[in-house]
Structure formats: C-alpha cells, structure tokens
Protein backbone atom coordinates (compact mmCIF):
# COMPACT_ATOMS: atom_id res chain seq x y z
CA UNK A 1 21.06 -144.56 81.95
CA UNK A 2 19.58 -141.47 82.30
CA UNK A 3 19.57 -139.14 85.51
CA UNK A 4 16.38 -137.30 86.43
CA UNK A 5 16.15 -135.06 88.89
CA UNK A 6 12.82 -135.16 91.22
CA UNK A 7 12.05 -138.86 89.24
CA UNK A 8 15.01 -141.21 89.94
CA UNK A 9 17.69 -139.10 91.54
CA UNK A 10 17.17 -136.18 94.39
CA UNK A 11 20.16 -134.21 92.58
CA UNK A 12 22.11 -133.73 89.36
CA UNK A 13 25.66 -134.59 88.90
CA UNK A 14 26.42 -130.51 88.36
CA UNK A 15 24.84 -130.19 92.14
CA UNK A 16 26.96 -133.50 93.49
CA UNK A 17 29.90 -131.82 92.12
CA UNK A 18 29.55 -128.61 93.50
CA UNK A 19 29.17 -130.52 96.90
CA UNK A 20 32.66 -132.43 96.29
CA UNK A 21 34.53 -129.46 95.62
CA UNK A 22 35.05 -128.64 99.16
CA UNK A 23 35.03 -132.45 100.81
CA UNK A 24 38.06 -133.69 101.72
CA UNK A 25 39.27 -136.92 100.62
CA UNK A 26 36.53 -137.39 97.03
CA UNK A 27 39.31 -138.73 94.15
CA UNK A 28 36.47 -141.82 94.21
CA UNK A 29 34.10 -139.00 92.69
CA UNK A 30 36.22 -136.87 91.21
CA UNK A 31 37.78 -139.78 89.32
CA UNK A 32 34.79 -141.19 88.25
CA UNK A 33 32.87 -140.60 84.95
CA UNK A 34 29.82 -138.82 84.31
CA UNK A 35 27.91 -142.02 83.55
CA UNK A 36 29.37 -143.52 86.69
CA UNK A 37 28.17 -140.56 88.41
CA UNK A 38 24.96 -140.81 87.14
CA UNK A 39 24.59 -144.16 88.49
CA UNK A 40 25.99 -143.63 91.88
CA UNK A 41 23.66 -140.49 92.31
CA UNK A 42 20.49 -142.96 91.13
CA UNK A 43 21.57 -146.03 93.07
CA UNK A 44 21.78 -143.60 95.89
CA UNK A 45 18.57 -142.48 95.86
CA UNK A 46 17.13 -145.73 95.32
CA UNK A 47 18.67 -146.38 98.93
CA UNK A 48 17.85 -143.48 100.16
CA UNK A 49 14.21 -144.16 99.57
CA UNK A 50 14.29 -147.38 101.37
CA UNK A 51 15.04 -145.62 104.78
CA UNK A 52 11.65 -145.11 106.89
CA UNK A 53 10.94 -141.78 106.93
CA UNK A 54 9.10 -139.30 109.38
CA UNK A 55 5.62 -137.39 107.56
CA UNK A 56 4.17 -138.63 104.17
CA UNK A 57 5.21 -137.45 100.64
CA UNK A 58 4.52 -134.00 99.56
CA UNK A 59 2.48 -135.53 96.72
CA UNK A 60 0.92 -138.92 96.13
CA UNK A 61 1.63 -138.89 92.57
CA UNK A 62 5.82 -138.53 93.14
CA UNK A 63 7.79 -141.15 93.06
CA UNK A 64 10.70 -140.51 95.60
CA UNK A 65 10.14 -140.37 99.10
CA UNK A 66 10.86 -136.41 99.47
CA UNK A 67 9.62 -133.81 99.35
CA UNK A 68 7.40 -134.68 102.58
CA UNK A 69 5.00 -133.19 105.13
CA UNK A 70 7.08 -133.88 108.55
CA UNK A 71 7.52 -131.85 111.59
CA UNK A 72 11.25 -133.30 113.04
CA UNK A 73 13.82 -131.52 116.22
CA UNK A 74 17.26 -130.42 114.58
CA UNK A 75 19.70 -131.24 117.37
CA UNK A 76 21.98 -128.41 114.76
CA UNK A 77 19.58 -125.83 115.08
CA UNK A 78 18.44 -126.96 118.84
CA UNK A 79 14.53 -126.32 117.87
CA UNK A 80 11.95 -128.12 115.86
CA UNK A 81 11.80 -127.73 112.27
CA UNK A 82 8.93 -127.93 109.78
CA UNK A 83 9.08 -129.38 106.36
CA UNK A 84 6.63 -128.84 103.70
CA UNK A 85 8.04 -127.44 100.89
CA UNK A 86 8.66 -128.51 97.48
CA UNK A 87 12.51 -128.79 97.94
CA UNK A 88 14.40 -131.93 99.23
CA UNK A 89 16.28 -130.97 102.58
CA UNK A 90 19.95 -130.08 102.68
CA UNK A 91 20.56 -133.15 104.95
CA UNK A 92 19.05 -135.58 102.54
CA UNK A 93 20.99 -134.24 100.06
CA UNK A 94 24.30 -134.39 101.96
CA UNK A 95 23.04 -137.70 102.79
CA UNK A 96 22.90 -138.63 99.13
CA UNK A 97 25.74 -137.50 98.13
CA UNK A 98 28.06 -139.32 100.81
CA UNK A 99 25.81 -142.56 100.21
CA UNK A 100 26.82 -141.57 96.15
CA UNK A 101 30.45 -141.48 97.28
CA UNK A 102 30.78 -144.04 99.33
CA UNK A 103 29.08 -146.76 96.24
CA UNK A 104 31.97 -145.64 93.98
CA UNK A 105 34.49 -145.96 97.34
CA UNK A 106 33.57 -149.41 97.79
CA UNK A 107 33.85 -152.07 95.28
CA UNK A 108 31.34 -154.86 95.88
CA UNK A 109 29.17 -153.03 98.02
CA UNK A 110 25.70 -153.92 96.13
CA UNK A 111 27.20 -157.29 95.69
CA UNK A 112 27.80 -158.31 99.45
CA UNK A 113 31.32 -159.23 98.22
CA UNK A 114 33.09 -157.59 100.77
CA UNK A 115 36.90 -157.25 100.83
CA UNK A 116 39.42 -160.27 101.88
CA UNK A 117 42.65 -158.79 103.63
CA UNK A 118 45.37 -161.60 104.42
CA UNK A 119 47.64 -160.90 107.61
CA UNK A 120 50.45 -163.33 108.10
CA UNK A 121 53.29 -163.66 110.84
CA UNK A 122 55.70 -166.26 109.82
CA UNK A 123 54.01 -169.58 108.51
CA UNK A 124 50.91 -168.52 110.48
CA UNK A 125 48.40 -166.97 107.91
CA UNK A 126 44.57 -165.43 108.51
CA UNK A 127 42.03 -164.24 106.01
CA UNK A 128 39.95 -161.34 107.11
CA UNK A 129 36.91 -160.83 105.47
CA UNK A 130 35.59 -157.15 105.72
CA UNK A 131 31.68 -156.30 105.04
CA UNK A 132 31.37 -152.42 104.74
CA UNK A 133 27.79 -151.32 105.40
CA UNK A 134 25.37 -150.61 102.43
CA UNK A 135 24.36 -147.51 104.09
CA UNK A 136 27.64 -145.76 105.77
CA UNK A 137 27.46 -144.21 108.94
CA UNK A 138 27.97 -140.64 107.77
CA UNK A 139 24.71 -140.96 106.04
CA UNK A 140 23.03 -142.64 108.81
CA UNK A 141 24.31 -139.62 111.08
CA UNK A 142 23.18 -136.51 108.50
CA UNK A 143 19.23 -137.94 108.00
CA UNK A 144 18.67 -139.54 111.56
CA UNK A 145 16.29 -136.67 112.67
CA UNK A 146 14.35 -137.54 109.42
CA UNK A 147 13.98 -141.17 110.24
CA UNK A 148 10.99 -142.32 111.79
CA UNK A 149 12.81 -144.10 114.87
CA UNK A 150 15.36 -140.88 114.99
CA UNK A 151 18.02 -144.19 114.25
CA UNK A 152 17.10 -145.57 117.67
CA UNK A 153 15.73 -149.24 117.57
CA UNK A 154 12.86 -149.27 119.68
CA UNK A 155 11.31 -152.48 121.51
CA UNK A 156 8.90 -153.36 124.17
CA UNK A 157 8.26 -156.04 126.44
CA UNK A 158 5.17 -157.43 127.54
CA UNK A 159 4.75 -158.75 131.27
C-alpha cells in the first residue's frame, strides 16, 4: 500500500507522528509499523470521508472530501469561521489522526467483532460482549462544527 497525501490520505505518517509526540497514552501508534501506519492513516480517511460535511469540495476533480468551500461557528474561537483554502483544517486532521489511533487501538473494529469479556462470581458466569464505535467519540467531538447537522440528529413531525 501506498500513502498519498491529498489522494487517499489527508496526512503523511511524518505529520501523524509529529502529532503523537505530545498525546498521552499513543504506544498503539508508536508501536506500530510504518506500513501499519500507512494503513491506519488511509483507512482513516476513507472514514473520514464518509461523514456529511458542511460546503462542497474545493475542487470537483479531488477525490477526498476536503479541502471545501464552508462557512461553520467555532464554539473554540466563539465566532464564525470561513474555509476556502487549499489546506485541510487542523480539526480534521486531529480528527484523523485519533480516528488513525483508535483503528490500531481496537482490534476488530472494521470487522464488527467486538471484544468478549467474561465476569464470573462463584459458579455464576456472564459473557459481555463489547462493540466499540467505528468512529470514536473524540473524533466525533473535534469535526462536529464541520458536520452538516453540527452532530445533532434533526427530525420533524408533521401534524
């Protein structure tokens, strides 16, 4: 496999890297190797991509969702905040990098597997099962002013 940046991944592994160096609590990344890397950063960005995203894409021809056209309100900054450059925003990034982490974290994730845990008092014995979520909420939280429903499911009723 082969990582390229701005075709099938929104960062290298050198930028992912750079990122784990200060996070607390990344031995799943730091232990992993560069082709594993390379996979979590591509897998992630194939995920990524499925989110439903505020604006359009920067160009028609591209073939990740960002860079995009969208006008979004950064509870962070406290004012609205216009994107239309070339660059993929720092939150999307962070976002990809914790989805990234959180693929090598988990085994089974893409598989639906899930983990069994066994807890037992006396002769008395219950299987867990435990799903994680495909898309953990740290990432969820970072993008969410990018998402077209801000991460807020929206209904109606009719009378």
């Amino acid at each position: 496999m082969s990582l390229k940046k701005g075709i099938n991944s929104y960062a290298t592994v050198a930028e992912a890297d750079a990122y784990f160096e200060d996070r607390l609590d990344a031995a799943a990344w730091s232990l992993a190797s560069e082709e594993q890397r390379e996979m979590a950063l591509v897998t992630a960005t194939t995920i990524i991509d499925t989110m439903r995203w505020l604006g359009y894409v920067k160009d028609s021809e591209q073939r990740l969702a960002f860079p995009r056209v969208v006008k979004y309100f950064d509870d962070k900054l406290g004012m609205e905040v216009q994107l239309d450059s070339m660059e993929v925003p720092e939150r999307i990034l962070v976002g990809l990098f914790e989805q990234a982490y959180h693929l090598l974290n988990t085994e089974g994730i893409l598989d639906e597997v899930g983990s069994l845990d066994s807890l037992g008092v006396g002769t008395i014995s219950i299987d867990i099962k435990r799903e994680a979520a495909l898309i953990p909420p740290i990432v969820r939280k970072v993008v969410k002013p990018l998402l077209r429903t801000a991460g807020v499911l929206t209904w109606w009723r009719a009378n």
